[in-house]
N, C-alpha and C. Protein backbone atom coordinates (compact mmCIF):
# COMPACT_ATOMS: atom_id res chain seq x y z
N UNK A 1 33.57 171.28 79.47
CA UNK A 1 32.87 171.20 78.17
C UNK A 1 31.50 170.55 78.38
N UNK A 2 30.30 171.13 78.27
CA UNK A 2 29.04 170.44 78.03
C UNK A 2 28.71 169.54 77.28
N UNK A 3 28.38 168.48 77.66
CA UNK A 3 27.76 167.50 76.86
C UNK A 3 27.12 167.83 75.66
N UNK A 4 26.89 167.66 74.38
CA UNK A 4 26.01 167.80 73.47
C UNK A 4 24.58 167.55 73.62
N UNK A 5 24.28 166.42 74.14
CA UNK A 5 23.27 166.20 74.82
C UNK A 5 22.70 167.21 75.84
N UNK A 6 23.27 167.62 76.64
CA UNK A 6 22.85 168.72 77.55
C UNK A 6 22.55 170.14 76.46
N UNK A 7 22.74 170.62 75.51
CA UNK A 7 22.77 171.35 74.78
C UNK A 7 21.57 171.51 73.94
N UNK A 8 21.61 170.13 73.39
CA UNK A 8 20.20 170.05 72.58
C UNK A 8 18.81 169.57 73.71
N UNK A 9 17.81 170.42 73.28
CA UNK A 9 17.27 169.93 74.08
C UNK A 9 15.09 169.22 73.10
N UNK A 10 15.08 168.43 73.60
CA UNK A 10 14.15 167.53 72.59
C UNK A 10 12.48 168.41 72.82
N UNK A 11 12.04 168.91 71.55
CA UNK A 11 10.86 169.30 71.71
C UNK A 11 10.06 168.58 70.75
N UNK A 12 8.65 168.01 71.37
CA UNK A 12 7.88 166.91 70.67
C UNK A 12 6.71 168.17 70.48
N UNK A 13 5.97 167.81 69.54
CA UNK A 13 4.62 168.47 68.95
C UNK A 13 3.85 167.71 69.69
N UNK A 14 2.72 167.42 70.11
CA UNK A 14 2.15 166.24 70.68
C UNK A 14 0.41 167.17 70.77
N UNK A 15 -0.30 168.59 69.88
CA UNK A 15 -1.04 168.79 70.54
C UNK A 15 -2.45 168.84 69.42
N UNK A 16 -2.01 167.95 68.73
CA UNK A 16 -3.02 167.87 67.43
C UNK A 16 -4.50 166.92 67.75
N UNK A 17 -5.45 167.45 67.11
CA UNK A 17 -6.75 167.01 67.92
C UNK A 17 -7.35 165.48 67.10
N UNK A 18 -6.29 165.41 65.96
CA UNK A 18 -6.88 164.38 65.36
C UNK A 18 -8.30 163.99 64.32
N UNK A 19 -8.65 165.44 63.77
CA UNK A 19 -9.64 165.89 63.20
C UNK A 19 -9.97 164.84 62.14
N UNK A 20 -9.23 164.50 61.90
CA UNK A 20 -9.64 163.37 60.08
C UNK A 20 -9.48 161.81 61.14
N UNK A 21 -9.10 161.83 62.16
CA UNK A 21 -9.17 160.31 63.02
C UNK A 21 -10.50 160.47 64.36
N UNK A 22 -11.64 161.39 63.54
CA UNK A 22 -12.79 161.35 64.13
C UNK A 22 -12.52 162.10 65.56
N UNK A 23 -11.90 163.19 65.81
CA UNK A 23 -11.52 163.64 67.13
C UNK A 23 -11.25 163.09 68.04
N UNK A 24 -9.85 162.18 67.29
CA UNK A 24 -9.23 161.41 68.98
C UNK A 24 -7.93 162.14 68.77
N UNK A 25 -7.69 162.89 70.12
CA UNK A 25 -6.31 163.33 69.51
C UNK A 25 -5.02 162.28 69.90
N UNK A 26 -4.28 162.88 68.74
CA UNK A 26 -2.91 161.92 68.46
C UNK A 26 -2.09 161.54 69.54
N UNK A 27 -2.13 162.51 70.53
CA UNK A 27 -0.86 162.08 72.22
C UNK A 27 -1.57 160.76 72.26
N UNK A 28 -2.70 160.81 72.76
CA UNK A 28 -3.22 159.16 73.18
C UNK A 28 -3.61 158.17 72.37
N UNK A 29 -3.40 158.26 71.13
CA UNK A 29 -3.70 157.01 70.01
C UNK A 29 -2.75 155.92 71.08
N UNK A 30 -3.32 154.80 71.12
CA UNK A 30 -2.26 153.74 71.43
C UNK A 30 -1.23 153.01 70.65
N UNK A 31 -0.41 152.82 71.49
CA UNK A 31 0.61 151.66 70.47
C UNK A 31 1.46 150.86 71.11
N UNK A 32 1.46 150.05 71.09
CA UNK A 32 2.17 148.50 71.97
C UNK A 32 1.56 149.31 73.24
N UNK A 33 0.45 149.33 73.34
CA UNK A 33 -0.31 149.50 74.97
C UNK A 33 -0.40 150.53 75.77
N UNK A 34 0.68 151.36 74.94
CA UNK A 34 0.80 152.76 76.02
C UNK A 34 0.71 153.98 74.70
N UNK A 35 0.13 155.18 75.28
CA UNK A 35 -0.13 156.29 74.53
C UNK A 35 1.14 157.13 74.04
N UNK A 36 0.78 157.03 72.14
CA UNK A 36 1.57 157.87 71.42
C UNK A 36 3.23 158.16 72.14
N UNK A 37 2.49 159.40 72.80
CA UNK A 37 2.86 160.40 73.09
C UNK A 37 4.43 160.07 74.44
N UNK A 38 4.22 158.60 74.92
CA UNK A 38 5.16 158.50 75.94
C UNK A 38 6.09 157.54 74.89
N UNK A 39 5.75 156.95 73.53
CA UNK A 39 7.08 156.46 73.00
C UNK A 39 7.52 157.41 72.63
N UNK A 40 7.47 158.74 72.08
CA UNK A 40 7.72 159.93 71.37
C UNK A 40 8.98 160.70 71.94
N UNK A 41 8.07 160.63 73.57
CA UNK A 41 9.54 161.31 74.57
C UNK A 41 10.47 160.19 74.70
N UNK A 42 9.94 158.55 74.71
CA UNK A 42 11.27 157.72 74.79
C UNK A 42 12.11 157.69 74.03
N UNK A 43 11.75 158.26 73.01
CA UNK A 43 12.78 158.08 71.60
C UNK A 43 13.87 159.25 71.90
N UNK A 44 12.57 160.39 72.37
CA UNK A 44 13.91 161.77 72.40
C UNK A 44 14.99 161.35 73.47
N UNK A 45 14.41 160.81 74.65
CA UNK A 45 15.83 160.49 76.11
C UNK A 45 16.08 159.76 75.74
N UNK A 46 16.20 158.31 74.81
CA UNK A 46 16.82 157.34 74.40
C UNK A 46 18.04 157.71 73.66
N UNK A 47 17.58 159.00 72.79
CA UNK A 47 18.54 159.15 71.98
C UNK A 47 19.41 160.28 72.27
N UNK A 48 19.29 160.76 73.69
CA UNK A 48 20.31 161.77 74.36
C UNK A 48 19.05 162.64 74.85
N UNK A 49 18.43 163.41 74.45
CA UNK A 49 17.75 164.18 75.05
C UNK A 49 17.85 164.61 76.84
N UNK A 50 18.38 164.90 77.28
CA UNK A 50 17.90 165.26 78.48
C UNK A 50 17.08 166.01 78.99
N UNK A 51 16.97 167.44 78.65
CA UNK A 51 15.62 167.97 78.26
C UNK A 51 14.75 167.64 77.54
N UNK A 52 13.62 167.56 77.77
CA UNK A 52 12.22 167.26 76.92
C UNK A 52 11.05 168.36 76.86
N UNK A 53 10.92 169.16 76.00
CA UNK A 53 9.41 170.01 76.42
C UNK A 53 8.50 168.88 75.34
N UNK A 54 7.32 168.91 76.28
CA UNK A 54 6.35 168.74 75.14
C UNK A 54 4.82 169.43 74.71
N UNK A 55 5.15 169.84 74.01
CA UNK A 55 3.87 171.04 73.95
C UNK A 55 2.20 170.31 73.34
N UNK A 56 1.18 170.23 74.30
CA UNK A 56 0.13 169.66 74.40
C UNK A 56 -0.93 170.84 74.03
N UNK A 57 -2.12 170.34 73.54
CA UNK A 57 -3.09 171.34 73.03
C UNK A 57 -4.59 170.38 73.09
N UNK A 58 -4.81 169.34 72.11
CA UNK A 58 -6.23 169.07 72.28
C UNK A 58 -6.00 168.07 73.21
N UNK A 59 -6.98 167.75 74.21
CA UNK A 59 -7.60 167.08 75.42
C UNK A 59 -6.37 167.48 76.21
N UNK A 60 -5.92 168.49 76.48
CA UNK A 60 -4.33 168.65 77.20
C UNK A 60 -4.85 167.67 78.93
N UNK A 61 -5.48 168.34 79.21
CA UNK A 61 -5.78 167.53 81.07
C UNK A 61 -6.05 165.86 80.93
N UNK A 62 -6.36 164.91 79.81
CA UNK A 62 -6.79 164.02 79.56
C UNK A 62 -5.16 163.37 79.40
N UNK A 63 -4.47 163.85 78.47
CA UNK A 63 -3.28 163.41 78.05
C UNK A 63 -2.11 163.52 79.49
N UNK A 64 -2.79 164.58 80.13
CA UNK A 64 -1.66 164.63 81.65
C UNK A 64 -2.06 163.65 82.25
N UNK A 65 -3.50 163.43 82.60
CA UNK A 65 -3.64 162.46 83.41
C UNK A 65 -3.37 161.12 82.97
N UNK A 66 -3.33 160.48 81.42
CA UNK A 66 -3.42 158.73 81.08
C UNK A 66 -1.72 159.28 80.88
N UNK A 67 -0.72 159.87 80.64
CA UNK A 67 0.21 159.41 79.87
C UNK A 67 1.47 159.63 80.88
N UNK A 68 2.57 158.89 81.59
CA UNK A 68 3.60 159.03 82.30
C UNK A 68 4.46 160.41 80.97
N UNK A 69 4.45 161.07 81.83
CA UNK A 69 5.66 162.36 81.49
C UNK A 69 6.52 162.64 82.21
N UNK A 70 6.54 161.81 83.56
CA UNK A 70 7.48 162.71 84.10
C UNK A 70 8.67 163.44 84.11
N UNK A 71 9.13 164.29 84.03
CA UNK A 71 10.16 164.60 83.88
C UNK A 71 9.96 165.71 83.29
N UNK A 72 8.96 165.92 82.31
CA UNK A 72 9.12 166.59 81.36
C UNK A 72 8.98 167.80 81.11
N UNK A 73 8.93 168.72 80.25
CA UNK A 73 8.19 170.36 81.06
C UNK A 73 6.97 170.50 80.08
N UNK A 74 6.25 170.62 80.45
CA UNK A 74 4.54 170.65 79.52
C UNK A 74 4.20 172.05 79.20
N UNK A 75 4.00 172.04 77.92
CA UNK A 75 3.55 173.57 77.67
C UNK A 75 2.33 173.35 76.35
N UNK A 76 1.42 174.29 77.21
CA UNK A 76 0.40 174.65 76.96
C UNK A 76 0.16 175.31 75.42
N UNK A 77 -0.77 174.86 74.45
CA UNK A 77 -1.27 175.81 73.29
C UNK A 77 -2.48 175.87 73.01
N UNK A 78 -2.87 177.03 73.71
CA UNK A 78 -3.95 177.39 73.85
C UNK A 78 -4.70 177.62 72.21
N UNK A 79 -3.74 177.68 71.21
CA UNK A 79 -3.90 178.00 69.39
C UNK A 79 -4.13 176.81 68.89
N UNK A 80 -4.25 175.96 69.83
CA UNK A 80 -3.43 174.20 68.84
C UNK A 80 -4.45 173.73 67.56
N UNK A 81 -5.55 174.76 67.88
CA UNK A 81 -6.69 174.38 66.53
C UNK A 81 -6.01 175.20 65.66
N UNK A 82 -5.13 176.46 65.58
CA UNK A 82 -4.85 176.98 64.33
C UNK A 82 -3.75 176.23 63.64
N UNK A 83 -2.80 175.19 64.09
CA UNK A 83 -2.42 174.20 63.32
C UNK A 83 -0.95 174.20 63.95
N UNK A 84 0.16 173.07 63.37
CA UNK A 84 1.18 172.86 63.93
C UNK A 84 2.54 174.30 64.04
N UNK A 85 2.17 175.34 63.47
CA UNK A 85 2.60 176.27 63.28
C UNK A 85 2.74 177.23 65.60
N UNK A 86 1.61 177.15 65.47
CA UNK A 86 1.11 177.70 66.92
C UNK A 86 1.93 176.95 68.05
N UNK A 87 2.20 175.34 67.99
CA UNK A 87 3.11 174.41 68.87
C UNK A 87 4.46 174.61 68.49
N UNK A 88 4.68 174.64 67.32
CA UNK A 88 6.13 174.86 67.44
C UNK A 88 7.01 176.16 68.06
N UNK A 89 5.54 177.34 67.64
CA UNK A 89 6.22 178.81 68.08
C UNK A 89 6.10 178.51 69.61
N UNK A 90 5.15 178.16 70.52
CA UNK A 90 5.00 177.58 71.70
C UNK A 90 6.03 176.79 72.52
N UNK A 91 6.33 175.75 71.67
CA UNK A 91 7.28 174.99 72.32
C UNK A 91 8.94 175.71 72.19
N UNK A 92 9.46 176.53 70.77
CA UNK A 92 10.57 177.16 70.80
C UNK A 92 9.90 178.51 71.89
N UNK A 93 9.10 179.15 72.57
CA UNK A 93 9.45 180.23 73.64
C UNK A 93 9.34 179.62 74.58
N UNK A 94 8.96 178.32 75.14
CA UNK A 94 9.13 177.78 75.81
C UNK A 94 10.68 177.50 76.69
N UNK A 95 11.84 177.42 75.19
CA UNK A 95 13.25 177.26 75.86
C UNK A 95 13.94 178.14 75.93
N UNK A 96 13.05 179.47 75.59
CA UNK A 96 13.86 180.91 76.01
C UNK A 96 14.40 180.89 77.17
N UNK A 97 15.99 181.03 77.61
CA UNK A 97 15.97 181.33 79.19
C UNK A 97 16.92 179.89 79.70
N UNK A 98 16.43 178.89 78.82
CA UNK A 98 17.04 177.48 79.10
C UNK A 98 18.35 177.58 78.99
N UNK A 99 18.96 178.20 78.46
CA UNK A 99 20.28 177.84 77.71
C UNK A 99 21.15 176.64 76.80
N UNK A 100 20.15 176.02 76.71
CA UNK A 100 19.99 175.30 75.51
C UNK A 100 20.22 175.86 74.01
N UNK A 101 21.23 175.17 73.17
CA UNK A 101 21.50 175.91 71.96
C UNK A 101 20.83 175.42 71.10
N UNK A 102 19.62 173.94 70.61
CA UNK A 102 19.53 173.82 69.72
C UNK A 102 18.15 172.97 70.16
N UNK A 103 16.97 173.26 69.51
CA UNK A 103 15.77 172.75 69.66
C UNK A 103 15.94 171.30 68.61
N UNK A 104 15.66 170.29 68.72
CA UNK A 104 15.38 168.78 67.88
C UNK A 104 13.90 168.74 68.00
N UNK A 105 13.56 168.44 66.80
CA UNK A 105 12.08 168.88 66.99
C UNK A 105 11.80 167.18 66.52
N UNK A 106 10.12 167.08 67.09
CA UNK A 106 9.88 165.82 66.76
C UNK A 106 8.42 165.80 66.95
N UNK A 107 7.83 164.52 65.83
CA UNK A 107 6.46 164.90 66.08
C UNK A 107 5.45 163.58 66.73
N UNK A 108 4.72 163.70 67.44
CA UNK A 108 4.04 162.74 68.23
C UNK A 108 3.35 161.56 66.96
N UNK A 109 2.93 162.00 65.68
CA UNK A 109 2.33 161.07 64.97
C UNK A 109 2.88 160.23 64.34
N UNK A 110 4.10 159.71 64.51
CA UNK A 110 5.21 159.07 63.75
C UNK A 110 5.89 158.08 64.25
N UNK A 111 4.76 157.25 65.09
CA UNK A 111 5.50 156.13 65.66
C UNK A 111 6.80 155.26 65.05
N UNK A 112 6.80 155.03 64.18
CA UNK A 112 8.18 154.45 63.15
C UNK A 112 9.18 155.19 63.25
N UNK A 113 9.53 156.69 63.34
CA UNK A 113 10.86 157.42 64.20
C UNK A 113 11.11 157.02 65.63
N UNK A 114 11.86 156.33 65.65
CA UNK A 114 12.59 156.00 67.12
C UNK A 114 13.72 156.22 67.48
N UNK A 115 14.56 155.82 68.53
CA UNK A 115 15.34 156.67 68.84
C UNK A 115 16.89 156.70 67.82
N UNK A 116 16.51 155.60 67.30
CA UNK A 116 18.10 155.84 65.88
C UNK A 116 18.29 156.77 65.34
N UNK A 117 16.96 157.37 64.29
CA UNK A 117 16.72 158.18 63.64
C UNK A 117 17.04 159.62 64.40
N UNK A 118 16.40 159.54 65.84
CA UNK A 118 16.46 160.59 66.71
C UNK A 118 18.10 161.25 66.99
N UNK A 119 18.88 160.04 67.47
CA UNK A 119 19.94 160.13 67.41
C UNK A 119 21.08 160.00 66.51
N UNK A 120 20.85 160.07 65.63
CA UNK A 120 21.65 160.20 64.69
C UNK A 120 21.40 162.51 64.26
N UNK A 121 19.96 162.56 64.02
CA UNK A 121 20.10 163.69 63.76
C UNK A 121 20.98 164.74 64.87
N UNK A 122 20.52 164.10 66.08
CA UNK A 122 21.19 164.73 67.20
C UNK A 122 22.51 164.79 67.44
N UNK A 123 23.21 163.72 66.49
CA UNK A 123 24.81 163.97 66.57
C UNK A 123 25.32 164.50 65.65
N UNK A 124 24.77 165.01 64.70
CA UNK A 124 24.68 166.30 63.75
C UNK A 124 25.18 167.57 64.10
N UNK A 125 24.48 167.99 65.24
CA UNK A 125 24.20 169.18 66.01
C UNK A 125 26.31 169.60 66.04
N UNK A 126 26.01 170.62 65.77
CA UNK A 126 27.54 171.53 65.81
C UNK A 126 27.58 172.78 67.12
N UNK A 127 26.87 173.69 66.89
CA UNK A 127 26.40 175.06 67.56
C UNK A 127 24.97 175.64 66.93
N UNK A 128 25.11 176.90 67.79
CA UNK A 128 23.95 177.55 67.43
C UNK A 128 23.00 177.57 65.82
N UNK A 129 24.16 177.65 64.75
CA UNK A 129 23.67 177.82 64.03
C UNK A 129 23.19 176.74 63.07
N UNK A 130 23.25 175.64 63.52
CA UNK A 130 23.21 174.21 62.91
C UNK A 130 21.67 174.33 62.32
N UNK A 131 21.69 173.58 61.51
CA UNK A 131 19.96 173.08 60.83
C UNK A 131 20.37 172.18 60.02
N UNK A 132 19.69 170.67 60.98
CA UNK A 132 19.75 169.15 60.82
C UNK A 132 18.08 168.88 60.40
N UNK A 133 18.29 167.79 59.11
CA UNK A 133 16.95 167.40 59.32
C UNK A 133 17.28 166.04 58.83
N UNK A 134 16.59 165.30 59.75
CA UNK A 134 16.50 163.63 58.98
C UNK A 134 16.16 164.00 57.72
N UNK A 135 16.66 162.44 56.72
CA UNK A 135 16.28 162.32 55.49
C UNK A 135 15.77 161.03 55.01
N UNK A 136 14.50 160.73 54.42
CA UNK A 136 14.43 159.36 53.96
C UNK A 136 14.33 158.90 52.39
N UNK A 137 15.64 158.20 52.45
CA UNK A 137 15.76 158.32 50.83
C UNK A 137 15.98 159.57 50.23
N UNK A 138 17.03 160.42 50.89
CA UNK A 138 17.37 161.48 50.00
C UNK A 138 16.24 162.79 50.56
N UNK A 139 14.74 162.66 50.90
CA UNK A 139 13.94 163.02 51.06
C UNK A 139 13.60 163.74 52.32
N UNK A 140 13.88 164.80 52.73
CA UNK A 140 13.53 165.62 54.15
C UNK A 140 12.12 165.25 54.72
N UNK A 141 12.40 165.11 56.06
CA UNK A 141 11.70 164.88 57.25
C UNK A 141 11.76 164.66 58.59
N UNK A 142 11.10 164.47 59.54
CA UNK A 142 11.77 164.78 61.02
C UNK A 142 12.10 163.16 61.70
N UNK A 143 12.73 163.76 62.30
CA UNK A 143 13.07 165.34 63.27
C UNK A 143 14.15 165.99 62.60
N UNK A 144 13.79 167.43 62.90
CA UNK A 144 14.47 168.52 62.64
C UNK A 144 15.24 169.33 63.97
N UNK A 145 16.54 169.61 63.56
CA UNK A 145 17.19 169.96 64.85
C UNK A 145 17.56 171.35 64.10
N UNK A 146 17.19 173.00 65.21
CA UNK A 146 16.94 173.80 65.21
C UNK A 146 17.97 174.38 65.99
N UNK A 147 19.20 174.87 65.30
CA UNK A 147 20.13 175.75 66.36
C UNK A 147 19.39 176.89 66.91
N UNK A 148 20.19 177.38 68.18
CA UNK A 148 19.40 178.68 68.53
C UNK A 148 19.07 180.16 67.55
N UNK A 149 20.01 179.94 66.84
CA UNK A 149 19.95 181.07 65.75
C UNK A 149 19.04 180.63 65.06
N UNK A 150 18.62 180.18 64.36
CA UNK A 150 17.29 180.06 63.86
C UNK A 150 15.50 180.47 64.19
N UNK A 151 15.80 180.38 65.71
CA UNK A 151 14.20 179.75 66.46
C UNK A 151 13.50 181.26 66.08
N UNK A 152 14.49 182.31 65.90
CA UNK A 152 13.41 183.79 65.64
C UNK A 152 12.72 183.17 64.15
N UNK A 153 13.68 183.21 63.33
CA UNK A 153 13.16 183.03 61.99
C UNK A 153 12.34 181.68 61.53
N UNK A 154 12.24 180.78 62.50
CA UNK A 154 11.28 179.64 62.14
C UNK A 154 10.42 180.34 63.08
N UNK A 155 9.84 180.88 64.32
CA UNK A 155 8.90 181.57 64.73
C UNK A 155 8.22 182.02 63.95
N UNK A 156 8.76 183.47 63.29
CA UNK A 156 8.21 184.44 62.69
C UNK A 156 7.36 183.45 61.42
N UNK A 157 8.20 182.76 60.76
CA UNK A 157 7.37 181.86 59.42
C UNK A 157 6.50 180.37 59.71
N UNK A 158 6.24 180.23 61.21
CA UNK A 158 5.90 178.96 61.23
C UNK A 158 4.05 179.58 61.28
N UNK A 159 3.18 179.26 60.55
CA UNK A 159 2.24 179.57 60.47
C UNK A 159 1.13 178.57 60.26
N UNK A 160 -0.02 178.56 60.55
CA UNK A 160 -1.26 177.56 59.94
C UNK A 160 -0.39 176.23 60.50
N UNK A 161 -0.82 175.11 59.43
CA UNK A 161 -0.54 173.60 59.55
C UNK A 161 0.78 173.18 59.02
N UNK A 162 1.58 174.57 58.32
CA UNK A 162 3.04 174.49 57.63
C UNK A 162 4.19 174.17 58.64
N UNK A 163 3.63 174.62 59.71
CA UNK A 163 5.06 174.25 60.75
C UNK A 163 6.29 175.15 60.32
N UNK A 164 7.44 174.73 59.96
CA UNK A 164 8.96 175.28 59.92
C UNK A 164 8.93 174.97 58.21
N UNK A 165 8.24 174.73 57.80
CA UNK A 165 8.08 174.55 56.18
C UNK A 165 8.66 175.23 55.32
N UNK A 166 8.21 176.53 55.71
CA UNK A 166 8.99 177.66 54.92
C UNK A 166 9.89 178.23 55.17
N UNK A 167 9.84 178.13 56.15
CA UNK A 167 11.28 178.30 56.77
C UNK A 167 12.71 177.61 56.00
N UNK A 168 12.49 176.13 56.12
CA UNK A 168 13.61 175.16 55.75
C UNK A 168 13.94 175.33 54.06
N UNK A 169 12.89 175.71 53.38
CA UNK A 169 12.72 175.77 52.17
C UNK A 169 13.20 176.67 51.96
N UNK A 170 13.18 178.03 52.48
CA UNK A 170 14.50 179.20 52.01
C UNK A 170 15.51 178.79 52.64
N UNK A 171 15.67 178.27 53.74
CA UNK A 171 17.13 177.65 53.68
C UNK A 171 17.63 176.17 53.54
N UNK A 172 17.44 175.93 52.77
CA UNK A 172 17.34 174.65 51.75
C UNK A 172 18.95 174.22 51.73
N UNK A 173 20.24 175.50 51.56
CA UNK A 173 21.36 174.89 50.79
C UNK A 173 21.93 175.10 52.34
N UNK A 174 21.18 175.04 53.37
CA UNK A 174 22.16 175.17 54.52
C UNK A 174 21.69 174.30 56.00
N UNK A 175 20.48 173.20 54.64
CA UNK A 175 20.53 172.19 55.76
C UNK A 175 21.02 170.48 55.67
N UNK A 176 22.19 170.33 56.56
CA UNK A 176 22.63 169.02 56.84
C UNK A 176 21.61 168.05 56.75
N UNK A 177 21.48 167.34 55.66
CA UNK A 177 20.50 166.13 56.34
C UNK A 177 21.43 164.54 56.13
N UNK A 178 20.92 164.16 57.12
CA UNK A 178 21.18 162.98 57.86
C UNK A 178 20.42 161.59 57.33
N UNK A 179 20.51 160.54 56.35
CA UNK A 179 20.03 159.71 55.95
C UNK A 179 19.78 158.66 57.25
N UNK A 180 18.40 158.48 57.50
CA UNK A 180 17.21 157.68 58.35
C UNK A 180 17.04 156.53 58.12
N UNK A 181 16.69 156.47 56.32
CA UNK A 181 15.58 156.06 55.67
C UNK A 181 15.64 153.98 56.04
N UNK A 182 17.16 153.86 56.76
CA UNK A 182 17.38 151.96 56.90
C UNK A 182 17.31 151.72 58.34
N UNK A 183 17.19 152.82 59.47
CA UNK A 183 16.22 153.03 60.96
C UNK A 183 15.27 153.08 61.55
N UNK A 184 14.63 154.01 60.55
CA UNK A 184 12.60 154.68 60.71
C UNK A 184 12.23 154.59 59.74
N UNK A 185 10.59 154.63 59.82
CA UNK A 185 9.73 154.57 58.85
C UNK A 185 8.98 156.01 59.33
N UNK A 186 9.23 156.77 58.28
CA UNK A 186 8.37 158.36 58.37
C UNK A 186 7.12 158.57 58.47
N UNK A 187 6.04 157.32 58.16
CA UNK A 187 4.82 157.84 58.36
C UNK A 187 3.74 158.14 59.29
N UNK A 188 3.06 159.28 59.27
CA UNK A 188 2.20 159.83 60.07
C UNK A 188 0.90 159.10 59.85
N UNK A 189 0.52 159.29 61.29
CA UNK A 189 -0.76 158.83 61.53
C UNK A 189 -1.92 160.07 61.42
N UNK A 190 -2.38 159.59 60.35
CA UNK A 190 -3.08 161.50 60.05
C UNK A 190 -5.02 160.71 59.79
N UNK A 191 -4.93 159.82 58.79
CA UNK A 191 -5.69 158.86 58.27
C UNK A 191 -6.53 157.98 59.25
N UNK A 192 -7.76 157.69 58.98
CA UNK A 192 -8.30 156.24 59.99
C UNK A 192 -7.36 154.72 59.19
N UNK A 193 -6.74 154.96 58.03
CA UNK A 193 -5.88 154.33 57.54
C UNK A 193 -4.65 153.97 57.78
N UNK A 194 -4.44 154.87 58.46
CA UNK A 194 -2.78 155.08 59.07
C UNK A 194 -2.98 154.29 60.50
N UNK A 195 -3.70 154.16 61.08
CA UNK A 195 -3.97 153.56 62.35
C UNK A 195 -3.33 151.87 62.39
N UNK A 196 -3.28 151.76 61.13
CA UNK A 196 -2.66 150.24 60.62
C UNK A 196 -1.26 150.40 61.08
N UNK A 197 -0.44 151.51 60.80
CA UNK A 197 1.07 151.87 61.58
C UNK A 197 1.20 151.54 62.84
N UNK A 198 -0.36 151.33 64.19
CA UNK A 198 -0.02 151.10 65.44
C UNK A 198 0.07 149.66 65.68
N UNK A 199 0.50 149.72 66.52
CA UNK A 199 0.59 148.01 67.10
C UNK A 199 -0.41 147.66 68.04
């Protein structure tokens, strides 16, 4: 029997350029000293992950060189200016082939999701057809865990800066969510305001 953990496998967004934070992109914002982007994957292997993709886009060679990944499998989005829609379709063809049944999706700007939150959605996970999403306060948000049956139909609708948006929203009565809200704090660092979230 495979581990669950071996099954799901952790995909981080990490390739946003940071446009409203004066073009610094988000992988390398700092926080307690080290960039974004390496607490992001600690949260996913903390919380089972054994696979990690993380799909990179603005300063991609800048973020390889300052940020320890090892391990990880890096994939390229060459779209990452047309918005989070382009990384997610990126990072789900990325695990074509893996045999991995269920993508956990997670996003680099959200330092306050750590690995509780992470893992809890992750023990959610059933089979293929699962769709987990954290909740705070009743309220949907990530990470979102993506059985394999899904990844065509969040592909096909993940578009612009919507991500899996519309996706989740037509299937609304068939997603598990998992209350977060006394683990993580959901907010994104999008703002020169939000920068107050780092340490």
């Amino acid at each position: 029997m495979t581990r669950k953990e071996d099954r799901v496998a952790g995909l981080l967004l990490a390739a946003g350029g940071g446009r409203r934070l004066g073009g610094r992109p988000k992988a390398l914002l700092e926080h307690r000293g080290r960039p974004l982007v390496e607490h992001a994957v600690a949260a996913l292997r903390t919380a089972g992950c054994g696979r990690v993709h993380v799909v990179l886009g603005a300063s991609a060679e800048a973020v390889r060189e300052r940020a320890d990944l090892t391990g990880c499998v890096l994939v390229d989005n060459p779209d990452w200016e047309g918005g989070m829609g382009s990384s997610l379709r990126a990072g789900l063809d990325s695990l074509a082939g893996t045999g991995v049944s269920a993508a956990l999706v997670s996003l680099v700007d959200q330092p306050g999701v750590g690995p509780e939150a992470v893992a809890r959605v992750l023990g959610a996970y059933e089979n293929e057809a699962s769709l987990v999403s954290a909740a705070y306060d009743g309220v949907r948000g990530h990470p979102v865990l993506f059985g394999a049956g899904h990844w065509a139909g969040v592909a096909a609708a993940a578009t612009g800066d919507r991500g899996a948006r519309a996706y989740l929203k037509a299937h609304e009565n068939s997603i598990a969510l998992v209350e977060c809200g006394d683990v993580a704090q959901p907010h994104d660092i999008d703002t020169r305001a939000d920068l107050a979230h780092l340490e």
